[in-house]
PDB file of N, CA and C in Angstrom:
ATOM      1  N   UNK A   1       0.848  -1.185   0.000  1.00  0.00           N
ATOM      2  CA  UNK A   1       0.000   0.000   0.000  1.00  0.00           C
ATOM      3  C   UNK A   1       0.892   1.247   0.000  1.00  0.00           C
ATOM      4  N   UNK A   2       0.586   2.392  -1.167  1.00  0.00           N
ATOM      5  CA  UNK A   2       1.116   3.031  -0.983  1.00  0.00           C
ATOM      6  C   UNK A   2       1.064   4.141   0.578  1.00  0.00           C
ATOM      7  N   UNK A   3       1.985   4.887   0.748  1.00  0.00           N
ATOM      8  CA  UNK A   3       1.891   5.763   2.003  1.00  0.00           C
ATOM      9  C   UNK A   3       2.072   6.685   2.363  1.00  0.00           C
ATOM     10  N   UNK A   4       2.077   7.773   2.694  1.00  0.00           N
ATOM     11  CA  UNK A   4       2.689   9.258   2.930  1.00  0.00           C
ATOM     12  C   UNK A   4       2.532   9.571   4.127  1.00  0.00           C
ATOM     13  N   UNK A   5       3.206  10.448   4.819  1.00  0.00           N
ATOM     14  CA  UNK A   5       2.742  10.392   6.418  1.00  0.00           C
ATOM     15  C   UNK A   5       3.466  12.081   6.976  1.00  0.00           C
ATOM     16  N   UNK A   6       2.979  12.518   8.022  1.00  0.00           N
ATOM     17  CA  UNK A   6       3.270  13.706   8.785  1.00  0.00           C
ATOM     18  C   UNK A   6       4.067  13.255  10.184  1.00  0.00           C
ATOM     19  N   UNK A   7       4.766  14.345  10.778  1.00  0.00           N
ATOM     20  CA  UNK A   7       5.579  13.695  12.022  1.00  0.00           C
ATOM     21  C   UNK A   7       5.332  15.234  12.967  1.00  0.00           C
ATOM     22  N   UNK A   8       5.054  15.426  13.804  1.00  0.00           N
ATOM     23  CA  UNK A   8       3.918  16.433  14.929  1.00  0.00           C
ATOM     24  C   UNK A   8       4.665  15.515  16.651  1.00  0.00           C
ATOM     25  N   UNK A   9       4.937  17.229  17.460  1.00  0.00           N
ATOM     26  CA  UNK A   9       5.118  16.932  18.199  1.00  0.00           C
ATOM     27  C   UNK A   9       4.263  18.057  19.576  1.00  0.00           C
ATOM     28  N   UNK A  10       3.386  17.440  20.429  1.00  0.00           N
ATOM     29  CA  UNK A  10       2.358  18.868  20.588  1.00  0.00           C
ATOM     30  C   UNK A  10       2.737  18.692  22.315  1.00  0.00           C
ATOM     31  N   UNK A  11       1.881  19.512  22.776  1.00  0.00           N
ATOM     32  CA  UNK A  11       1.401  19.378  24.622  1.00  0.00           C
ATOM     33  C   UNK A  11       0.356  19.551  24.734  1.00  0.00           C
ATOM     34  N   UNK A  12       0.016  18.472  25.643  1.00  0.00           N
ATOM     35  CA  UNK A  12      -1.390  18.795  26.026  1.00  0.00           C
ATOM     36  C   UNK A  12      -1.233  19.214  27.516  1.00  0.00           C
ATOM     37  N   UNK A  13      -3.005  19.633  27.982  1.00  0.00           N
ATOM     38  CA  UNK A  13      -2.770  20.106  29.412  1.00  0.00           C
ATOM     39  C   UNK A  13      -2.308  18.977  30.505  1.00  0.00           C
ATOM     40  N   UNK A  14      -1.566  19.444  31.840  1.00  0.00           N
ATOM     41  CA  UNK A  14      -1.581  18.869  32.233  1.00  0.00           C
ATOM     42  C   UNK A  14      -2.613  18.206  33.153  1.00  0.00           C
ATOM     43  N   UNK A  15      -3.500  18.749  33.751  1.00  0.00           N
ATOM     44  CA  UNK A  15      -5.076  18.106  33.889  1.00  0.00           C
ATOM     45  C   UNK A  15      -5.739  16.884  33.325  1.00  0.00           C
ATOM     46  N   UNK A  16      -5.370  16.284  32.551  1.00  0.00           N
ATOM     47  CA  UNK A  16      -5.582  15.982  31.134  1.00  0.00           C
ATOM     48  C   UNK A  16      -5.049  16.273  29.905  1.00  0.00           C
ATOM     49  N   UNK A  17      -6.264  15.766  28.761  1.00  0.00           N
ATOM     50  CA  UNK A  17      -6.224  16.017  27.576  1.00  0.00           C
ATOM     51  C   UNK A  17      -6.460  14.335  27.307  1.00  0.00           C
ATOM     52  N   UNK A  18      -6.868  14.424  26.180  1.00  0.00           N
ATOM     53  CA  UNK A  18      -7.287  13.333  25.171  1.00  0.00           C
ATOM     54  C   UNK A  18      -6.431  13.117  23.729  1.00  0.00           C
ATOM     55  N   UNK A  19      -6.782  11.815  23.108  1.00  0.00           N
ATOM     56  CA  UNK A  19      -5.814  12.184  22.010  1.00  0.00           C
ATOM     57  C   UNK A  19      -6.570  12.407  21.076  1.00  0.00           C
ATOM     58  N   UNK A  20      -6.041  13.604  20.351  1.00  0.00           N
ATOM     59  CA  UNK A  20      -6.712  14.375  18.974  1.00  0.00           C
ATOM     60  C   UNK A  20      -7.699  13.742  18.128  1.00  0.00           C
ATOM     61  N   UNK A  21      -8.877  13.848  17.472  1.00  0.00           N
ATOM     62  CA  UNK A  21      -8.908  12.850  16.950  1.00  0.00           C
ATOM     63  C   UNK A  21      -8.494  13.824  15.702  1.00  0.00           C
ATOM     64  N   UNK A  22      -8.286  13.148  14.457  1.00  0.00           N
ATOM     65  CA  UNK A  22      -7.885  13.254  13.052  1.00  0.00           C
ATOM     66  C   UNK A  22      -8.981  13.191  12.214  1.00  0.00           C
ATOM     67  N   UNK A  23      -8.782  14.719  11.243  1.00  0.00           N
ATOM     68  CA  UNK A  23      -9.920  14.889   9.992  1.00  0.00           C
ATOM     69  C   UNK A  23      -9.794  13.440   9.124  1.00  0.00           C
ATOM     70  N   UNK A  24      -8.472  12.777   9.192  1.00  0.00           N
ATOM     71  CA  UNK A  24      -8.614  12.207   7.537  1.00  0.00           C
ATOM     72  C   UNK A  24      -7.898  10.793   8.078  1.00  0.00           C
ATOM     73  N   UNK A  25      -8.992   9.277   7.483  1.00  0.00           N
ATOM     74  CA  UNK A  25      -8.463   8.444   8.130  1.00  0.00           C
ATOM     75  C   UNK A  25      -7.279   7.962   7.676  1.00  0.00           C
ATOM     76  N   UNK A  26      -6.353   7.129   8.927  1.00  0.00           N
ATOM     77  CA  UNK A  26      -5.082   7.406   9.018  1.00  0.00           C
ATOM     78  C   UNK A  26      -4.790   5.501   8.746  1.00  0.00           C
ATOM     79  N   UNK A  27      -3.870   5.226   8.305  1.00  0.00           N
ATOM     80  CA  UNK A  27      -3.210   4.049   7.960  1.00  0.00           C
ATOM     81  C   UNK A  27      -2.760   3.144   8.937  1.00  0.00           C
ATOM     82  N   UNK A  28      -2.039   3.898  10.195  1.00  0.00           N
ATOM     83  CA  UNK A  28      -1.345   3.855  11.210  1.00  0.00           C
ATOM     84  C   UNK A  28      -0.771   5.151  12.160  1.00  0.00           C
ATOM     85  N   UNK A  29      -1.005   5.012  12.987  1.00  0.00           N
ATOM     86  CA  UNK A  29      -0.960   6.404  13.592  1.00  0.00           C
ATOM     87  C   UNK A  29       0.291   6.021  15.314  1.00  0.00           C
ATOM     88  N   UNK A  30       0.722   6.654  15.147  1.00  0.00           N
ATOM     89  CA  UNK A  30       2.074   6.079  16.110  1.00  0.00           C
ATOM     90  C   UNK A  30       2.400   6.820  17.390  1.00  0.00           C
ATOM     91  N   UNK A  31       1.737   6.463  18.746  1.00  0.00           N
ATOM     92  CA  UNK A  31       2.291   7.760  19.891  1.00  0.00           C
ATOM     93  C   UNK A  31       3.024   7.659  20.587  1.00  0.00           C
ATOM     94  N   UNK A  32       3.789   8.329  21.077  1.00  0.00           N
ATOM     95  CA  UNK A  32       4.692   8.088  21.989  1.00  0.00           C
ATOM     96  C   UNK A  32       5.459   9.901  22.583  1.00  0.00           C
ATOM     97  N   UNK A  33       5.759   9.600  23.950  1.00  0.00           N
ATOM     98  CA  UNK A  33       5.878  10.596  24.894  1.00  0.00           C
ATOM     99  C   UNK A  33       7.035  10.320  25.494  1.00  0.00           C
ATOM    100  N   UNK A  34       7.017  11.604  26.817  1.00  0.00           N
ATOM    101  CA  UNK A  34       8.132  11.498  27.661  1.00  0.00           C
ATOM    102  C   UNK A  34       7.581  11.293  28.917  1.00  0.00           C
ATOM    103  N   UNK A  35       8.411  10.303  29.515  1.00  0.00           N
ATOM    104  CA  UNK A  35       7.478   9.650  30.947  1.00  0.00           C
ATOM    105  C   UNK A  35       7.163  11.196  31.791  1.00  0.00           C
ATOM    106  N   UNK A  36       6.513  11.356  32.531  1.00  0.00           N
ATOM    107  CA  UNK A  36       6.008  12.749  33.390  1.00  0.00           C
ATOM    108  C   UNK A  36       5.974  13.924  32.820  1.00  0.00           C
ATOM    109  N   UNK A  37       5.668  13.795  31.260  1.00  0.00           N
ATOM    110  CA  UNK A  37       5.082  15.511  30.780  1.00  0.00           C
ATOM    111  C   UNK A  37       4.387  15.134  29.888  1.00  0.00           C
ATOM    112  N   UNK A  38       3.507  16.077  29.378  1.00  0.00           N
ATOM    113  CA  UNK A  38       2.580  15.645  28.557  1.00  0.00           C
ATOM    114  C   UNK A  38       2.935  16.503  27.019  1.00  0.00           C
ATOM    115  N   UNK A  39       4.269  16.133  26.529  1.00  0.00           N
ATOM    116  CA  UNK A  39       4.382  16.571  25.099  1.00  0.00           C
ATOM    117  C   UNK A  39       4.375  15.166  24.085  1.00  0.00           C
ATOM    118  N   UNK A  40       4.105  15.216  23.644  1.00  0.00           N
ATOM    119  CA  UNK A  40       3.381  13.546  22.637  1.00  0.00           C
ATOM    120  C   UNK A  40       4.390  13.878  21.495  1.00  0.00           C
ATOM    121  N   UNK A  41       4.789  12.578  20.829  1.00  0.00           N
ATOM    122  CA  UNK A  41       5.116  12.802  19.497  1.00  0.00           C
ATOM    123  C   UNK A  41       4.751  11.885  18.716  1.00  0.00           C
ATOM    124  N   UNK A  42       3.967  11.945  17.173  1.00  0.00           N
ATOM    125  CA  UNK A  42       3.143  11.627  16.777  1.00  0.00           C
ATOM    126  C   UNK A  42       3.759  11.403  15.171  1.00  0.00           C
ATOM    127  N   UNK A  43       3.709  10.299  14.139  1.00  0.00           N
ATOM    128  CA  UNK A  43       3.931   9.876  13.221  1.00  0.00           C
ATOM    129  C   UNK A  43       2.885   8.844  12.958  1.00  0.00           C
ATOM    130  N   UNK A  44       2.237   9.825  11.952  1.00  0.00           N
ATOM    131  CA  UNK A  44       0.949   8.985  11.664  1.00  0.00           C
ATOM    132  C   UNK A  44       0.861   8.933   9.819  1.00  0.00           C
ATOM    133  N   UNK A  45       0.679   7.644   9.160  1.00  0.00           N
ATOM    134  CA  UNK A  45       0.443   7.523   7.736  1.00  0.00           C
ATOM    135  C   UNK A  45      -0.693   7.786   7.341  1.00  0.00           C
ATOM    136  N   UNK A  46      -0.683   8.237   5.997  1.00  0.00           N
ATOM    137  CA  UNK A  46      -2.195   8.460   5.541  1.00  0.00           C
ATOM    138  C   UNK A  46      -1.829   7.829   3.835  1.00  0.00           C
ATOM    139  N   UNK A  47      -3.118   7.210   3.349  1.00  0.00           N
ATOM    140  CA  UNK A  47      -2.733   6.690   2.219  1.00  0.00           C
ATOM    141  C   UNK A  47      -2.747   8.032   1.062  1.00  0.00           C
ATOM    142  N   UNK A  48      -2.629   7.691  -0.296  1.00  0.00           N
ATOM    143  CA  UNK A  48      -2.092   8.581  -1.202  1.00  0.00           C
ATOM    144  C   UNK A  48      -3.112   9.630  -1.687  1.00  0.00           C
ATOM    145  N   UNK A  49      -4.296   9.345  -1.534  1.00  0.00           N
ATOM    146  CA  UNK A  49      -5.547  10.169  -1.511  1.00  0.00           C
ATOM    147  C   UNK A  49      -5.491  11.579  -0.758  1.00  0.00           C
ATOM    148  N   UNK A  50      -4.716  11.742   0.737  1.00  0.00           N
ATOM    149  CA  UNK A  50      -4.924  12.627   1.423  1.00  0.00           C
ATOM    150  C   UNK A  50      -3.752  13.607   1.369  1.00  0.00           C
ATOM    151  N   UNK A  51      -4.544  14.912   2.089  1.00  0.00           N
ATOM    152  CA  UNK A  51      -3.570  15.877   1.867  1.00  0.00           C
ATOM    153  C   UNK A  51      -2.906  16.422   2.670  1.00  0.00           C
ATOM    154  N   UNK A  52      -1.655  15.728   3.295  1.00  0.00           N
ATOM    155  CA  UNK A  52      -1.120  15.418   4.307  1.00  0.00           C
ATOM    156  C   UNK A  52      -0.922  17.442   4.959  1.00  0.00           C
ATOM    157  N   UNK A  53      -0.627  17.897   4.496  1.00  0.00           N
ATOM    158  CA  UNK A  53      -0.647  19.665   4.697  1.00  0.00           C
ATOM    159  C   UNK A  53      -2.077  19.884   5.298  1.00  0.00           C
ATOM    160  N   UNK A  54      -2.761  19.611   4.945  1.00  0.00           N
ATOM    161  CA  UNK A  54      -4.321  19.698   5.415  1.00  0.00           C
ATOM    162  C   UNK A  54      -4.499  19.038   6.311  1.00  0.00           C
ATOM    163  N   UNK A  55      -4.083  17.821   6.289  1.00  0.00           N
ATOM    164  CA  UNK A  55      -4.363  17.021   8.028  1.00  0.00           C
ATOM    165  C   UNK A  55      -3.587  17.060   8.612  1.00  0.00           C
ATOM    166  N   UNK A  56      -2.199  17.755   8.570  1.00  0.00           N
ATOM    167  CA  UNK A  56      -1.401  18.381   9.385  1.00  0.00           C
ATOM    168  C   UNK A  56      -1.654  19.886  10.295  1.00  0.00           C
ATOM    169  N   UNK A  57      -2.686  20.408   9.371  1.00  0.00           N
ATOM    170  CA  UNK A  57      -3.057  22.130   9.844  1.00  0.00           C
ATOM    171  C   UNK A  57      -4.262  21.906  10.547  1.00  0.00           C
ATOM    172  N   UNK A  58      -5.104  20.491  10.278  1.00  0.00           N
ATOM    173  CA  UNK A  58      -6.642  20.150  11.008  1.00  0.00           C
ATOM    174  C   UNK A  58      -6.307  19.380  12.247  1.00  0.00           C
ATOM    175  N   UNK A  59      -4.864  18.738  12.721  1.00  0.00           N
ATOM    176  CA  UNK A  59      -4.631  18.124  13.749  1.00  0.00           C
ATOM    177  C   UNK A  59      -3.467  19.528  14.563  1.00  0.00           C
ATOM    178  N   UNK A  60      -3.312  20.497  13.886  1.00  0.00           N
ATOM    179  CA  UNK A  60      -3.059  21.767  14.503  1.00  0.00           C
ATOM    180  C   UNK A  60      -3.787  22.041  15.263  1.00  0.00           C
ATOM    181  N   UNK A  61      -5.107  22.867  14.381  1.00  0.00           N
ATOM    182  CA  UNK A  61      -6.475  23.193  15.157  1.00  0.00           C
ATOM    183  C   UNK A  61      -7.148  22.445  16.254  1.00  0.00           C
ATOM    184  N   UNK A  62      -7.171  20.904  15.920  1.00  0.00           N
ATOM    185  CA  UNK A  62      -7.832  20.195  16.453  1.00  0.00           C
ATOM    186  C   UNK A  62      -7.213  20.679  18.355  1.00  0.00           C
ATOM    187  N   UNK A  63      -5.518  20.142  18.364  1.00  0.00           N
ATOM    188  CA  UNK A  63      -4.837  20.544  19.458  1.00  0.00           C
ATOM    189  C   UNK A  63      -4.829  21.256  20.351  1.00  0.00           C
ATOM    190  N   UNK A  64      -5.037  22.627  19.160  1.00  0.00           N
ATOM    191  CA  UNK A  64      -5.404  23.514  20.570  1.00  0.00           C
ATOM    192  C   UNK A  64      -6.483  24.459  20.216  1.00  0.00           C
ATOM    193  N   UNK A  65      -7.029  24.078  19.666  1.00  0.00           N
ATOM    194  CA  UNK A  65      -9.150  24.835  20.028  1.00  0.00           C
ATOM    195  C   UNK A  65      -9.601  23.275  20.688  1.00  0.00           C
ATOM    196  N   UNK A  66      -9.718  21.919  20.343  1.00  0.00           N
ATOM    197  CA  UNK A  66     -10.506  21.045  21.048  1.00  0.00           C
ATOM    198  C   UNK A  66      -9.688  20.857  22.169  1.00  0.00           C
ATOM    199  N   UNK A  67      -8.385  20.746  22.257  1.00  0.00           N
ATOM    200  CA  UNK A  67      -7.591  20.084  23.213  1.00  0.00           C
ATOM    201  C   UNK A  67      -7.344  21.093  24.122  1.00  0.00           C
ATOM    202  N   UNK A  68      -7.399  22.127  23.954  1.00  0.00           N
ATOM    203  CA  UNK A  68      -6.318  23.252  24.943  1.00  0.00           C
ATOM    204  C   UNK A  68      -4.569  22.936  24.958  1.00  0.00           C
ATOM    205  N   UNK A  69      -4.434  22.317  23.719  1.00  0.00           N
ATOM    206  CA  UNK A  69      -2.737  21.965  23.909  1.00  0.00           C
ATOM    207  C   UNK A  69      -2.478  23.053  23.256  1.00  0.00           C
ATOM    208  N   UNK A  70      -0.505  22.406  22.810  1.00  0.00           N
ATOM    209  CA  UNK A  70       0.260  23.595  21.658  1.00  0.00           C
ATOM    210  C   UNK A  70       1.224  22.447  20.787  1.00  0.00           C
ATOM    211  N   UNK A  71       0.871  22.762  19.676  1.00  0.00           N
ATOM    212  CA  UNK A  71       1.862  22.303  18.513  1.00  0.00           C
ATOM    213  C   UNK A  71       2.328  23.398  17.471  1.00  0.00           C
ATOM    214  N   UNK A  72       3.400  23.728  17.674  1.00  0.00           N
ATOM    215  CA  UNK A  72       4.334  22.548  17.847  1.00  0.00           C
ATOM    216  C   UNK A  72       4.892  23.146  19.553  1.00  0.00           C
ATOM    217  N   UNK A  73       5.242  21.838  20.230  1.00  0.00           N
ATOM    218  CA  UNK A  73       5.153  21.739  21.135  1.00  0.00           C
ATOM    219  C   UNK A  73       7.130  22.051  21.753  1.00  0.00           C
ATOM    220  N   UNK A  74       8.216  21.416  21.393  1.00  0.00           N
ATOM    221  CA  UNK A  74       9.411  20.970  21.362  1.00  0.00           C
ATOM    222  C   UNK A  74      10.000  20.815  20.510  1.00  0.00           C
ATOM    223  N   UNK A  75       9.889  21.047  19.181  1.00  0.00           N
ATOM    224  CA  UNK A  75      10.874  21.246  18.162  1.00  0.00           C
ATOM    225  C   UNK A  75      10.497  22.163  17.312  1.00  0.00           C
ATOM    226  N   UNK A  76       9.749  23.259  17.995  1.00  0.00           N
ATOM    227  CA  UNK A  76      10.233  24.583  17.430  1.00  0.00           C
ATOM    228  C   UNK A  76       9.146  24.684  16.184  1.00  0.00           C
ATOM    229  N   UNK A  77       9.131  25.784  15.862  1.00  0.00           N
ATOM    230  CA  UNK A  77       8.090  26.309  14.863  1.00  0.00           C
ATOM    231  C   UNK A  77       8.444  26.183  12.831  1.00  0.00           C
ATOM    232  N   UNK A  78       9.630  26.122  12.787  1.00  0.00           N
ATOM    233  CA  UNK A  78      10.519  26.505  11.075  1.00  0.00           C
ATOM    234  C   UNK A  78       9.640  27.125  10.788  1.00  0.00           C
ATOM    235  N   UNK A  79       9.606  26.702   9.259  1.00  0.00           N
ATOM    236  CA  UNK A  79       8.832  27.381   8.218  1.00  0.00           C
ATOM    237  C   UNK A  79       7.883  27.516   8.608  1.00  0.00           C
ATOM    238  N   UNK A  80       7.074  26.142   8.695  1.00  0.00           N
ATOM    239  CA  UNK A  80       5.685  25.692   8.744  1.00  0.00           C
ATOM    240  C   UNK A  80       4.867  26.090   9.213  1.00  0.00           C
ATOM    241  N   UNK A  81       4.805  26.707  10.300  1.00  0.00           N
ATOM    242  CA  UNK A  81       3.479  27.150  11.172  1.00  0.00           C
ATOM    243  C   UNK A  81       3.799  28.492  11.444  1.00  0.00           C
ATOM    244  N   UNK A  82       2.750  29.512  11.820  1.00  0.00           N
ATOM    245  CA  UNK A  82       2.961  31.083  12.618  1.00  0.00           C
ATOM    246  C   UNK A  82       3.354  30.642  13.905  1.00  0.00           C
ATOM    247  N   UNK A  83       4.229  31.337  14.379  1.00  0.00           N
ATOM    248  CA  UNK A  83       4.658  31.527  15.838  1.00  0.00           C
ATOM    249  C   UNK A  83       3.515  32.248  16.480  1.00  0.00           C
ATOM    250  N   UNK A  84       3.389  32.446  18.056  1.00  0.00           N
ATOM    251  CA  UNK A  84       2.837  33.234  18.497  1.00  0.00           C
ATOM    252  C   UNK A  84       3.261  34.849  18.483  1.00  0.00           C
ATOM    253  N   UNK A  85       2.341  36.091  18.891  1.00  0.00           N
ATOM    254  CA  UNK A  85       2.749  36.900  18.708  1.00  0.00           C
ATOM    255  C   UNK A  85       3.520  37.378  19.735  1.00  0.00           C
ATOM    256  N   UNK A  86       3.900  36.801  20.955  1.00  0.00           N
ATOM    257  CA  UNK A  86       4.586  37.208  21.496  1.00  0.00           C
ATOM    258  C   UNK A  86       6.167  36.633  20.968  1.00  0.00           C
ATOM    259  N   UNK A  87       5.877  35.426  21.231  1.00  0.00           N
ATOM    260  CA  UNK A  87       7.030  34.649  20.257  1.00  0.00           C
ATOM    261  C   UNK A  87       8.033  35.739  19.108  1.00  0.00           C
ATOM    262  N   UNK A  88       7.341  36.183  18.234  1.00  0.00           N
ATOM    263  CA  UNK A  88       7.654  36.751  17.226  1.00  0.00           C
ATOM    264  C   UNK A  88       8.405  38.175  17.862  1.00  0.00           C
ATOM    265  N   UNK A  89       7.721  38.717  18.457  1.00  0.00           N
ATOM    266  CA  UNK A  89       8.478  39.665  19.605  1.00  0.00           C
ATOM    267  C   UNK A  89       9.760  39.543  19.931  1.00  0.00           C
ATOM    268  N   UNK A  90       9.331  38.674  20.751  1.00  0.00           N
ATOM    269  CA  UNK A  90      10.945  37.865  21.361  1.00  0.00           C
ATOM    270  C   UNK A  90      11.871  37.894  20.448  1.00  0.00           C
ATOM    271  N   UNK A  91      11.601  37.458  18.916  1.00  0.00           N
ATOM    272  CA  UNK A  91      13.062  36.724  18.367  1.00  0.00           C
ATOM    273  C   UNK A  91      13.566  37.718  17.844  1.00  0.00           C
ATOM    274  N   UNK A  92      12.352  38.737  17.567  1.00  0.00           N
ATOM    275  CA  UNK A  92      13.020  39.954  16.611  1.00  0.00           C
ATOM    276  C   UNK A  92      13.832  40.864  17.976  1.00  0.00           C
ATOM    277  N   UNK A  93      13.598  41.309  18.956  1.00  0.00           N
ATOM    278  CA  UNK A  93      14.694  41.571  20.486  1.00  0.00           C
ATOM    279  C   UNK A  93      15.792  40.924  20.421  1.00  0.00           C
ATOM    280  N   UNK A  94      15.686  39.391  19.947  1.00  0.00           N
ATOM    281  CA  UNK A  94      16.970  38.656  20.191  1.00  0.00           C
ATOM    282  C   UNK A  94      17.769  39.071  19.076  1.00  0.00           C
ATOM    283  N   UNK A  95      16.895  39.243  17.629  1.00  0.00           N
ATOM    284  CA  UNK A  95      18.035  39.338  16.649  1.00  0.00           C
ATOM    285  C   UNK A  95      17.287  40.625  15.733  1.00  0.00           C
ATOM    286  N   UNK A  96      17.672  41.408  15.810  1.00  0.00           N
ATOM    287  CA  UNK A  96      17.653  42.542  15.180  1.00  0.00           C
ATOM    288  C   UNK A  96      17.467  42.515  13.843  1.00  0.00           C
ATOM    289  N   UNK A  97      18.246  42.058  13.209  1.00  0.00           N
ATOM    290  CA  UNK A  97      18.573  41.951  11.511  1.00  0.00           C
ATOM    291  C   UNK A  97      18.200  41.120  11.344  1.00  0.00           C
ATOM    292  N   UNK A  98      17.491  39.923  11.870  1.00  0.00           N
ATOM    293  CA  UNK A  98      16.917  38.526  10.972  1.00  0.00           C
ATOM    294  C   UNK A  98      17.946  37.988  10.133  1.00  0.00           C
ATOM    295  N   UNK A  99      18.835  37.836  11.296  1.00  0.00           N
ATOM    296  CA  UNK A  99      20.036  36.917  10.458  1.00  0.00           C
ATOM    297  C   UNK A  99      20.277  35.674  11.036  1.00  0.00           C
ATOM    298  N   UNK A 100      20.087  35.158  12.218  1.00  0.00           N
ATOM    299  CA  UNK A 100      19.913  33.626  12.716  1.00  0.00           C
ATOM    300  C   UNK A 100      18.927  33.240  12.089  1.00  0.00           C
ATOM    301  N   UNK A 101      17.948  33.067  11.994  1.00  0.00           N
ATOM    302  CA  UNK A 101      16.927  32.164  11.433  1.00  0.00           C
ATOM    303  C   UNK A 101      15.798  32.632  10.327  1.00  0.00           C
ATOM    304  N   UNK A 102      16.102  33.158   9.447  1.00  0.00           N
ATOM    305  CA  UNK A 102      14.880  33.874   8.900  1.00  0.00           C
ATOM    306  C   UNK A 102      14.155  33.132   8.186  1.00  0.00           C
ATOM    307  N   UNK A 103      12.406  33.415   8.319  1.00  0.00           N
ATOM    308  CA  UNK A 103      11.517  32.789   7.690  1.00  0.00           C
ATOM    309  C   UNK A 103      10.980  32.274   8.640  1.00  0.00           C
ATOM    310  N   UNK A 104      11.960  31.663   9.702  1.00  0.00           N
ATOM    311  CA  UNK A 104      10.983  30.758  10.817  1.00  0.00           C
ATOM    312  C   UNK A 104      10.149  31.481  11.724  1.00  0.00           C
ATOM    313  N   UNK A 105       8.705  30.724  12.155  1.00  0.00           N
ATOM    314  CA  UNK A 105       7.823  30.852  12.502  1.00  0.00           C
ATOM    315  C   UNK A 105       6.965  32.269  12.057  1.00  0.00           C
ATOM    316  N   UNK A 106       6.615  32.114  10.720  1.00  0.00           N
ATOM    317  CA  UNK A 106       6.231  33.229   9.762  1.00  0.00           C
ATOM    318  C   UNK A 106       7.033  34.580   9.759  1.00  0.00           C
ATOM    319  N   UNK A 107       7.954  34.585  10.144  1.00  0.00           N
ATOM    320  CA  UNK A 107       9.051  36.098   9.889  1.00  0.00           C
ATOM    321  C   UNK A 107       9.727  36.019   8.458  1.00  0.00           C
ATOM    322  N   UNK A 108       9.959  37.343   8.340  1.00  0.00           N
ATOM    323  CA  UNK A 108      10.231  37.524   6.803  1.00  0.00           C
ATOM    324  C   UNK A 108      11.738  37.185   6.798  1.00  0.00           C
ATOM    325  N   UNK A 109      11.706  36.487   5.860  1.00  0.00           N
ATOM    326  CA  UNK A 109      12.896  35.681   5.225  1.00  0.00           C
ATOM    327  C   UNK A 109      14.444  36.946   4.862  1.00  0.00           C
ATOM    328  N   UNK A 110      13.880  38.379   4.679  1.00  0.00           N
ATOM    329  CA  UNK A 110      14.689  39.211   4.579  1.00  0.00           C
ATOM    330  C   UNK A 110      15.642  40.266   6.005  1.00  0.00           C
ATOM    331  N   UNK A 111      16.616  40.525   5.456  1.00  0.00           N
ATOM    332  CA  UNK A 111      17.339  41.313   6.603  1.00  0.00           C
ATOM    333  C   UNK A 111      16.345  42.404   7.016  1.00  0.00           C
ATOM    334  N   UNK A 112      16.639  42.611   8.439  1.00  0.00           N
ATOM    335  CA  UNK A 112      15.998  43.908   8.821  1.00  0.00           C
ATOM    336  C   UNK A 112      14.455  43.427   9.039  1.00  0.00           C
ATOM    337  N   UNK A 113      13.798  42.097   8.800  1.00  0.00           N
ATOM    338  CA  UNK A 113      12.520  41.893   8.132  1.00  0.00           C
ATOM    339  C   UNK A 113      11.717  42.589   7.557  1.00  0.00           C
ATOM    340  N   UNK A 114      12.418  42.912   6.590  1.00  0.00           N
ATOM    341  CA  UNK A 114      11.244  43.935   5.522  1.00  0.00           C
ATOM    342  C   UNK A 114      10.516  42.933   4.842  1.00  0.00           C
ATOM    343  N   UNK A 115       9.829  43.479   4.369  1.00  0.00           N
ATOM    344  CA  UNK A 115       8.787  42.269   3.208  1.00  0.00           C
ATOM    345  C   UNK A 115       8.938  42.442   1.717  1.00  0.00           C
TER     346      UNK A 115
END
């Protein structure tokens, strides 16, 4: 069977939390954590039909509007997702010119971050 798959690492509350359920059914879905915290990491297949970007951004949402969690949770934001706005704050304080990391967590890829 063919396969394609996403790799997500989130937190849920500590009170709880449940596990996500998923817009788009999944092939195999894989969990695993760190003993006494609740950040999950998650590698789940989906067959060739689905649109792994889409059930990657619907198990976003799902996280933290149903769950009250945060993904990405421990390995950081890259390209892929908006940072928070405080977040974004922070990095531009830390680095002025957007020269350590640019692009990540929606910042502009240019010096100075101009657009």
């Amino acid at each position: 069977e063919e396969a394609q798959g996403i790799s997500v690492d989130y937190a849920l509350p500590k009170n709880g939390g449940h596990i996500p359920p998923l817009s788009s059914k999944s092939i195999k879905r894989m969990r695993y954590s760190h003993f006494g915290c609740n950040v999950v990491h998650e590698d789940i297949a989906f067959g060739e039909e689905v649109d792994v970007h889409k059930a990657k951004m619907d198990l976003k949402a799902t996280v933290e509007f149903g769950c009250q969690g945060r993904l990405p949770a421990e390995h950081g934001h890259g390209t892929e997702y908006i940072a928070p706005m405080e977040t974004l704050e922070r990095w531009k304080k830390i680095d002025p010119l957007n020269v350590m990391n640019p692009g990540v967590g929606g910042l502009s890829y240019k010096s100075d971050y101009r657009d």
